[in-house]
C-alpha atoms as a PDB file:
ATOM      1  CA  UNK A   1       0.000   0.000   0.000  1.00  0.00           C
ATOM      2  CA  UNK A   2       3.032   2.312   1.127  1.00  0.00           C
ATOM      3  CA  UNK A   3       4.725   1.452  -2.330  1.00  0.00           C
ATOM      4  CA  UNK A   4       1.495   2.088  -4.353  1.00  0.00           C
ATOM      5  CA  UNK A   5       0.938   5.788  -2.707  1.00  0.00           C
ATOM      6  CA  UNK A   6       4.760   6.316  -3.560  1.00  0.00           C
ATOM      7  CA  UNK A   7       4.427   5.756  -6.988  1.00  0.00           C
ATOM      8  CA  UNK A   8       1.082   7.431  -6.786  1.00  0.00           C
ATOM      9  CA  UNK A   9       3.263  10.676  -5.732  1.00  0.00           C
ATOM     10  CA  UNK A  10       5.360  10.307  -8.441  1.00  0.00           C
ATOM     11  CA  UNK A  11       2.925   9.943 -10.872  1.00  0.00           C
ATOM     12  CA  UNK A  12       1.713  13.453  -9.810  1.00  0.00           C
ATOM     13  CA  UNK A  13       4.733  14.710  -9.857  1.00  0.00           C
ATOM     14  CA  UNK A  14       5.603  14.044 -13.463  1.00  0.00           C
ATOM     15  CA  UNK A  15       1.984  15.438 -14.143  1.00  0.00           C
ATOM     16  CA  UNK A  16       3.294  18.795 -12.101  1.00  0.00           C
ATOM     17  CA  UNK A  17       6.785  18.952 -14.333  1.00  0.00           C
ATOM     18  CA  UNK A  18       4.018  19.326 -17.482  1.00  0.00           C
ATOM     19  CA  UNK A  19       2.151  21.955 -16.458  1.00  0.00           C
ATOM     20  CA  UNK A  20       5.616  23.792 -15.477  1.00  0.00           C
ATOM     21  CA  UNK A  21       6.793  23.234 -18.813  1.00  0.00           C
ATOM     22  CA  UNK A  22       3.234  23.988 -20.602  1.00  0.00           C
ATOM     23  CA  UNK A  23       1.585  26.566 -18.426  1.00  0.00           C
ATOM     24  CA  UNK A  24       0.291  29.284 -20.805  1.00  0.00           C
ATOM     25  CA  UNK A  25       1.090  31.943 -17.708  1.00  0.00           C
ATOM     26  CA  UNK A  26       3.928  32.548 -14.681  1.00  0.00           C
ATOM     27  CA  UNK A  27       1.361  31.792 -12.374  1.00  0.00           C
ATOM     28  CA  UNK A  28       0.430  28.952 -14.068  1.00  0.00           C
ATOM     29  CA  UNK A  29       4.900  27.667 -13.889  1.00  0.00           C
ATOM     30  CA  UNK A  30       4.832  29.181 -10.091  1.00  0.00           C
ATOM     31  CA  UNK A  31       1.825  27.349  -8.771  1.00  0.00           C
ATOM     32  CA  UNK A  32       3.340  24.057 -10.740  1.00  0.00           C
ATOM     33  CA  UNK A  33       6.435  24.609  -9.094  1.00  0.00           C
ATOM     34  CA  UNK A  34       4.622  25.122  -5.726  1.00  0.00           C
ATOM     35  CA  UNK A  35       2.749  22.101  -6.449  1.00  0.00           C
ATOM     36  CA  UNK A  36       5.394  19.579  -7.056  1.00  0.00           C
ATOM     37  CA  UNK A  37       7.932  21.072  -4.117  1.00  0.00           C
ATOM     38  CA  UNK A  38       4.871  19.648  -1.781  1.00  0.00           C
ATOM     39  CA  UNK A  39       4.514  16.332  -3.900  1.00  0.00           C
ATOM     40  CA  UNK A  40       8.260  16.352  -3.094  1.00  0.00           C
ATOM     41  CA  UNK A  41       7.963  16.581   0.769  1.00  0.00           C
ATOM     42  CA  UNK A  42       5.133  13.948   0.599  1.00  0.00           C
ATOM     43  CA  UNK A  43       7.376  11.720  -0.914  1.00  0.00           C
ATOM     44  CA  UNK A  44      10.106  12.408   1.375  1.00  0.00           C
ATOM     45  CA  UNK A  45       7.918  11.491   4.247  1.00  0.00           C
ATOM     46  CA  UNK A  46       6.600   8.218   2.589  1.00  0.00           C
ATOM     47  CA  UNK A  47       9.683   7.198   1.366  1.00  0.00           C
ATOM     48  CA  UNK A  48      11.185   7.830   5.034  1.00  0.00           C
ATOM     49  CA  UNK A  49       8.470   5.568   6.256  1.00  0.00           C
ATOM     50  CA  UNK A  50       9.567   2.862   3.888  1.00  0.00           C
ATOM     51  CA  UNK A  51      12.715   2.986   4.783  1.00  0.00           C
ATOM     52  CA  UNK A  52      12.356   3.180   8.185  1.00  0.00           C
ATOM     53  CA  UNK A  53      14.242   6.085   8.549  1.00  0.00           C
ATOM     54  CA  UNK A  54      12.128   8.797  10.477  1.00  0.00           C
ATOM     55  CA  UNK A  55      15.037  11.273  10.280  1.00  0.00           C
ATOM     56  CA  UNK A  56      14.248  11.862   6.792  1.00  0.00           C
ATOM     57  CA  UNK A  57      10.930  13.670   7.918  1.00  0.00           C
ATOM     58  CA  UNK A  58      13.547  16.239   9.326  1.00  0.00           C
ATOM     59  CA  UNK A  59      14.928  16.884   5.260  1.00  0.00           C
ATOM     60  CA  UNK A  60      11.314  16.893   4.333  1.00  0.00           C
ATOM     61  CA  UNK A  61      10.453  20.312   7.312  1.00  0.00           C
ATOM     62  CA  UNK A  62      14.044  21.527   6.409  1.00  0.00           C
ATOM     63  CA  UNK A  63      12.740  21.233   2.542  1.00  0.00           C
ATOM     64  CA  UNK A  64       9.253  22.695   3.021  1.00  0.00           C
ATOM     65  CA  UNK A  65      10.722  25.978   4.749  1.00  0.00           C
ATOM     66  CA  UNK A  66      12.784  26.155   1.526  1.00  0.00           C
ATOM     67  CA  UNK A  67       9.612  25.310  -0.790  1.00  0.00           C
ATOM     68  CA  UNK A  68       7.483  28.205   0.635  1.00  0.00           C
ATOM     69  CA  UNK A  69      10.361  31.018   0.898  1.00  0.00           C
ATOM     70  CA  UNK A  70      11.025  30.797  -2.324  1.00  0.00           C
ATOM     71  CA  UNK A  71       7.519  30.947  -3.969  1.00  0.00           C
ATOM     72  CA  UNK A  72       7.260  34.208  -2.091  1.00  0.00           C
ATOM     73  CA  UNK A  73      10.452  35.258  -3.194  1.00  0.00           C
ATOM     74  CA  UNK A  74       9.954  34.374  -7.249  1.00  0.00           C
ATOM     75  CA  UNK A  75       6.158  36.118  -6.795  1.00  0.00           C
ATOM     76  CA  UNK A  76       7.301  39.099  -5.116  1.00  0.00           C
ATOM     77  CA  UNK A  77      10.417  39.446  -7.966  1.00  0.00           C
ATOM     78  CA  UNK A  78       8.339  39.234 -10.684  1.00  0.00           C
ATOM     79  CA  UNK A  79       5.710  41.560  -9.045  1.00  0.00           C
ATOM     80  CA  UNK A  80       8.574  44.239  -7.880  1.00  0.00           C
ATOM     81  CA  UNK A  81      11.256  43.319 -10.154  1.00  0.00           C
ATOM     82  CA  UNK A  82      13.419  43.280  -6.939  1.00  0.00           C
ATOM     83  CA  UNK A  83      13.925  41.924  -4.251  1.00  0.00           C
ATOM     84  CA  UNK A  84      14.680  44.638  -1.804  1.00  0.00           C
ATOM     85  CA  UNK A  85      11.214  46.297  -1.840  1.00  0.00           C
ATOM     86  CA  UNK A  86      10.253  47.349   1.735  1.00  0.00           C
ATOM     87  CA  UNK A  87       6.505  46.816   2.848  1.00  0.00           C
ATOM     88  CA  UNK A  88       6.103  50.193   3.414  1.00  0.00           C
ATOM     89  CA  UNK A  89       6.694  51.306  -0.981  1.00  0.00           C
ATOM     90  CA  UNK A  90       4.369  48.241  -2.034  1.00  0.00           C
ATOM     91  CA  UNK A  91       1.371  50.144  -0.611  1.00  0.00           C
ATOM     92  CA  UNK A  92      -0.964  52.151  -3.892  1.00  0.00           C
ATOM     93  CA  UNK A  93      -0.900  55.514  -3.745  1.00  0.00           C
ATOM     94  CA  UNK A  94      -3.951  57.198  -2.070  1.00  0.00           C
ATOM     95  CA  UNK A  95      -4.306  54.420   0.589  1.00  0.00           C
ATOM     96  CA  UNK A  96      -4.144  55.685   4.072  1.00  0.00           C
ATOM     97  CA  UNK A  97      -1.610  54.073   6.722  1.00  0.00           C
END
């Protein structure tokens, strides 16, 4: 059952690496990316159960962190076109504080 779900994950994840490479928009590529980064950690975990390894689950945290910092980074570069933008120039112009 544990080896089925596996290659279920996989499965997805292939799916995931299409719609990154066909996605008619960025958001499209960034949400694909998103997508198969968690596929990724799923399959960390049930691989680390297969194993019996449960210190893999540690890579898989460590690799989640990673997965979510930079979505926000690639959205908020190709929103800004930097990186460096402070919170306080993102706000539109007439908005009150």
């Amino acid at each position: 059952m544990i080896f089925a779900t596996a290659l279920m994950l996989m499965a997805a994840m292939m799916l995931m690496l299409v719609r990154l490479l066909r996605g008619p928009e960025l958001y499209d590529r960034v949400l694909a990316v998103n997508s198969f980064g968690t596929k990724t950690i799923l399959f960390l975990c049930v691989f680390a159960f297969l194993i019996g390894r449960s210190d893999a689950v540690d890579i898989a945290l460590l690799y989640a962190l990673m997965n979510f910092i930079a979505t926000i980074a690639i959205l908020k570069f190709f929103r800004y076109r930097a990186l460096d933008v402070a919170l306080s120039r993102t706000r539109r112009r007439g908005e009150t504080r």
